[in-house]
C-alpha atoms as a PDB file:
ATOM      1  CA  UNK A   1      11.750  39.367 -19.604  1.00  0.00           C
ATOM      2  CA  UNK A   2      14.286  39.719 -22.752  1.00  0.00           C
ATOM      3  CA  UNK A   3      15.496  36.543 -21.666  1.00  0.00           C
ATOM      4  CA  UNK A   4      12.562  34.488 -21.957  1.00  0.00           C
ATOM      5  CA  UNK A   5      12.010  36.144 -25.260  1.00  0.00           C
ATOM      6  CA  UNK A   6      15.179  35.127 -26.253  1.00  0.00           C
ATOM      7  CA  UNK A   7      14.835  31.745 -25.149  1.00  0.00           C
ATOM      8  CA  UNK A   8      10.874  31.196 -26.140  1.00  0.00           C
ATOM      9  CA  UNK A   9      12.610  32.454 -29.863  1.00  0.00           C
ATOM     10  CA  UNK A  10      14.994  29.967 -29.968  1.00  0.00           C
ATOM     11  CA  UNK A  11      12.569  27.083 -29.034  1.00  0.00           C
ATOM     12  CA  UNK A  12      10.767  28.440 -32.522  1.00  0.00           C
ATOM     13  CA  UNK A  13      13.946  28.542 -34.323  1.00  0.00           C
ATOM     14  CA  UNK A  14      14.369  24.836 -33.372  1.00  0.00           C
ATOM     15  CA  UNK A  15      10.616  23.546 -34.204  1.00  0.00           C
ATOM     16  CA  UNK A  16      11.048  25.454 -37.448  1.00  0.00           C
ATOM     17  CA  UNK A  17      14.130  23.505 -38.880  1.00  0.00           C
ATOM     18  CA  UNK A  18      12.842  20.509 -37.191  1.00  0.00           C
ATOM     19  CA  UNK A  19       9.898  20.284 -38.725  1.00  0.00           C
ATOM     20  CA  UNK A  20      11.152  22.023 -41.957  1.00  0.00           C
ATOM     21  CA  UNK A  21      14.156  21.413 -44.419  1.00  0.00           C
ATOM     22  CA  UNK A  22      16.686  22.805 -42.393  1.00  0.00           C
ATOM     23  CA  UNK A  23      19.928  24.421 -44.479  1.00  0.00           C
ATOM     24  CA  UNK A  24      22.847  21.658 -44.993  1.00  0.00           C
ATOM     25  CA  UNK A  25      24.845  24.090 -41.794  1.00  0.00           C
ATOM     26  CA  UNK A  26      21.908  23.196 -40.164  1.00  0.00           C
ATOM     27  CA  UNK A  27      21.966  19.670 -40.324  1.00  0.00           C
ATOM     28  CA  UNK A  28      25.307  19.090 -39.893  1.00  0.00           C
ATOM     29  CA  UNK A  29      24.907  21.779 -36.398  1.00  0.00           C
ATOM     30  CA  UNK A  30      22.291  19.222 -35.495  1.00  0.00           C
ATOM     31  CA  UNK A  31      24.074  16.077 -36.262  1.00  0.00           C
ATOM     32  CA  UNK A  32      27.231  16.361 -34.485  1.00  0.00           C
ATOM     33  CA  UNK A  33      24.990  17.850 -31.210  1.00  0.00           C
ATOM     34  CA  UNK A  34      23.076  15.153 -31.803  1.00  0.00           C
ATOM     35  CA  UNK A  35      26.294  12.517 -31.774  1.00  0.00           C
ATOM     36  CA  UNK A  36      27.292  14.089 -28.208  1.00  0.00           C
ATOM     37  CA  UNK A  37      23.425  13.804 -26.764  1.00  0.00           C
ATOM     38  CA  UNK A  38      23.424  10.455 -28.209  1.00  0.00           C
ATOM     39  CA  UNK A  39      26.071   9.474 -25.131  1.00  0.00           C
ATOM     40  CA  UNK A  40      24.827  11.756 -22.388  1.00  0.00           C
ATOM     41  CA  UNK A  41      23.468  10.135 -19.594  1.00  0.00           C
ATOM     42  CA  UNK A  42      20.937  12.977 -19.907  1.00  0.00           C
ATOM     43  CA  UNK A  43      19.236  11.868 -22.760  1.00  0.00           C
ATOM     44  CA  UNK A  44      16.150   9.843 -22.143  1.00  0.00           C
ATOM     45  CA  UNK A  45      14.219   8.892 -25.701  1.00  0.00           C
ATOM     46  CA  UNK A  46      15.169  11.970 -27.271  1.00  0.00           C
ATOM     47  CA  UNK A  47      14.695  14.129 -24.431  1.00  0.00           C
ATOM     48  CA  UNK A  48      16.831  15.663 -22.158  1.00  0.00           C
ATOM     49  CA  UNK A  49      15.493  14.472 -18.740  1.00  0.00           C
ATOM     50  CA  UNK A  50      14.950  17.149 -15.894  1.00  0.00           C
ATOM     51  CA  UNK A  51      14.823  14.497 -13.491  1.00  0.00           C
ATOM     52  CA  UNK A  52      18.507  13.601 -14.043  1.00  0.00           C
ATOM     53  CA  UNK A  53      21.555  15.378 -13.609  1.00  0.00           C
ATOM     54  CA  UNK A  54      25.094  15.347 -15.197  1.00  0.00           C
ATOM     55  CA  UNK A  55      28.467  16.963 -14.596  1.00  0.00           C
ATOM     56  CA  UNK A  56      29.204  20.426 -16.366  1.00  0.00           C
ATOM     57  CA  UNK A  57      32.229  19.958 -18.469  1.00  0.00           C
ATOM     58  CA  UNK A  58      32.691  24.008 -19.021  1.00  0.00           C
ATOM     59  CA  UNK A  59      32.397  26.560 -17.140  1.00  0.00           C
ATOM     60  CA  UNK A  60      29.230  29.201 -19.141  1.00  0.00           C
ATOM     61  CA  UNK A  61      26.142  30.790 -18.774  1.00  0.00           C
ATOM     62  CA  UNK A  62      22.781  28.936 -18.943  1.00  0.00           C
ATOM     63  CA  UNK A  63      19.675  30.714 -18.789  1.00  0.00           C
ATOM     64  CA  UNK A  64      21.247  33.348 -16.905  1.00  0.00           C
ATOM     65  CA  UNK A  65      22.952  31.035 -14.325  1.00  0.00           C
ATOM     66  CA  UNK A  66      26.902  30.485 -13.925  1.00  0.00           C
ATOM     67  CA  UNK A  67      27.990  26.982 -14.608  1.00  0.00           C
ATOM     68  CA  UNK A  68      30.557  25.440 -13.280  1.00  0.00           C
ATOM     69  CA  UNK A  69      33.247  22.133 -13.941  1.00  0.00           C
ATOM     70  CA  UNK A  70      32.793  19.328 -11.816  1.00  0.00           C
ATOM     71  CA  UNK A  71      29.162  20.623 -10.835  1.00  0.00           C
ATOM     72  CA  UNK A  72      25.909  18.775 -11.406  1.00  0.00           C
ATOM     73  CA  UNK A  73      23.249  19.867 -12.977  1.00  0.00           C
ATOM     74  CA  UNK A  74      19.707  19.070 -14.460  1.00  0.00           C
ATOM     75  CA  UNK A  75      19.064  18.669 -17.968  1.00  0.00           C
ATOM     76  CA  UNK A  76      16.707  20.817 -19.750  1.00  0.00           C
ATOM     77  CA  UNK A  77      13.780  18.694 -21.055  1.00  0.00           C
ATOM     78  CA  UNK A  78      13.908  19.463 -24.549  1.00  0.00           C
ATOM     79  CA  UNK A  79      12.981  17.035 -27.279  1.00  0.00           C
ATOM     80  CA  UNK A  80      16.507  17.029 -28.954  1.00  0.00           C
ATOM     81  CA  UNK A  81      16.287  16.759 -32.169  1.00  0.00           C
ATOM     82  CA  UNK A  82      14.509  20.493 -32.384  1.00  0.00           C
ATOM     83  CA  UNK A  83      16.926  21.929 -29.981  1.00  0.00           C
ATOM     84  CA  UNK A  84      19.877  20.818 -31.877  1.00  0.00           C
ATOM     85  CA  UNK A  85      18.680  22.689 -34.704  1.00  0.00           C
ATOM     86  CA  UNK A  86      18.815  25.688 -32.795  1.00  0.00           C
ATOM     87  CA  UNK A  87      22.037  27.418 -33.334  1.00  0.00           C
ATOM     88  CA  UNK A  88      21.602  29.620 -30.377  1.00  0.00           C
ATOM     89  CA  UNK A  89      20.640  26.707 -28.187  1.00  0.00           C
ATOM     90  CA  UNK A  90      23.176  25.310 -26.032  1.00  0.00           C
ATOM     91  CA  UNK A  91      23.193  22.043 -23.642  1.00  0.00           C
ATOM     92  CA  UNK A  92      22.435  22.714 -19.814  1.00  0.00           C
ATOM     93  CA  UNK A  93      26.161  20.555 -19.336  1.00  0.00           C
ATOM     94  CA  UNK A  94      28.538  22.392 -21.934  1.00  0.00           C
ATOM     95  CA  UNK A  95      29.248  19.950 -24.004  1.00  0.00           C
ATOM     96  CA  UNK A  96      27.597  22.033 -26.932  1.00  0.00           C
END
């Protein structure tokens, strides 16, 4: 349960400087996420697709699952440019 809190707060967090004037750490948080999800194979208009999967690059926790290198996984089906502008948001692959 304190997870989904967790992760239903960061999904504000994100709308919030999304649709706000985020802080200049913000933006530049957001832009250089948003230079790696520009080249994942994940990304599909903005969104990372759940119906695709990609290669972890790390190995980390997501959502309360170990990932692994060399492992595929789904992405997360986020609109990307809010998540990015959640710093406690991370990328279901590792690469942020």
């Amino acid at each position: 349960m304190a997870e989904l809190k967790a992760k239903i707060k960061e999904i504000i967090q994100g709308w919030k400087n999304h649709l706000s004037n985020p802080s200049v750490d913000i933006t530049r948080l957001a832009d250089t996420r948003m230079q790696l999800c520009g080249r994942c194979s994940l990304n599909i208009g903005n969104f990372c697709s759940k119906n695709k999967e990609g290669y972890a690059l790390t190995k980390f926790m997501y959502n309360g699952e170990q990932r692994s290198p060399g492992y595929k996984y789904k992405g997360c089906g986020c609109y990307l440019p809010a998540k990015t502008k959640s710093p406690t948001s991370s990328c279901p692959l590792g690469k942020w």
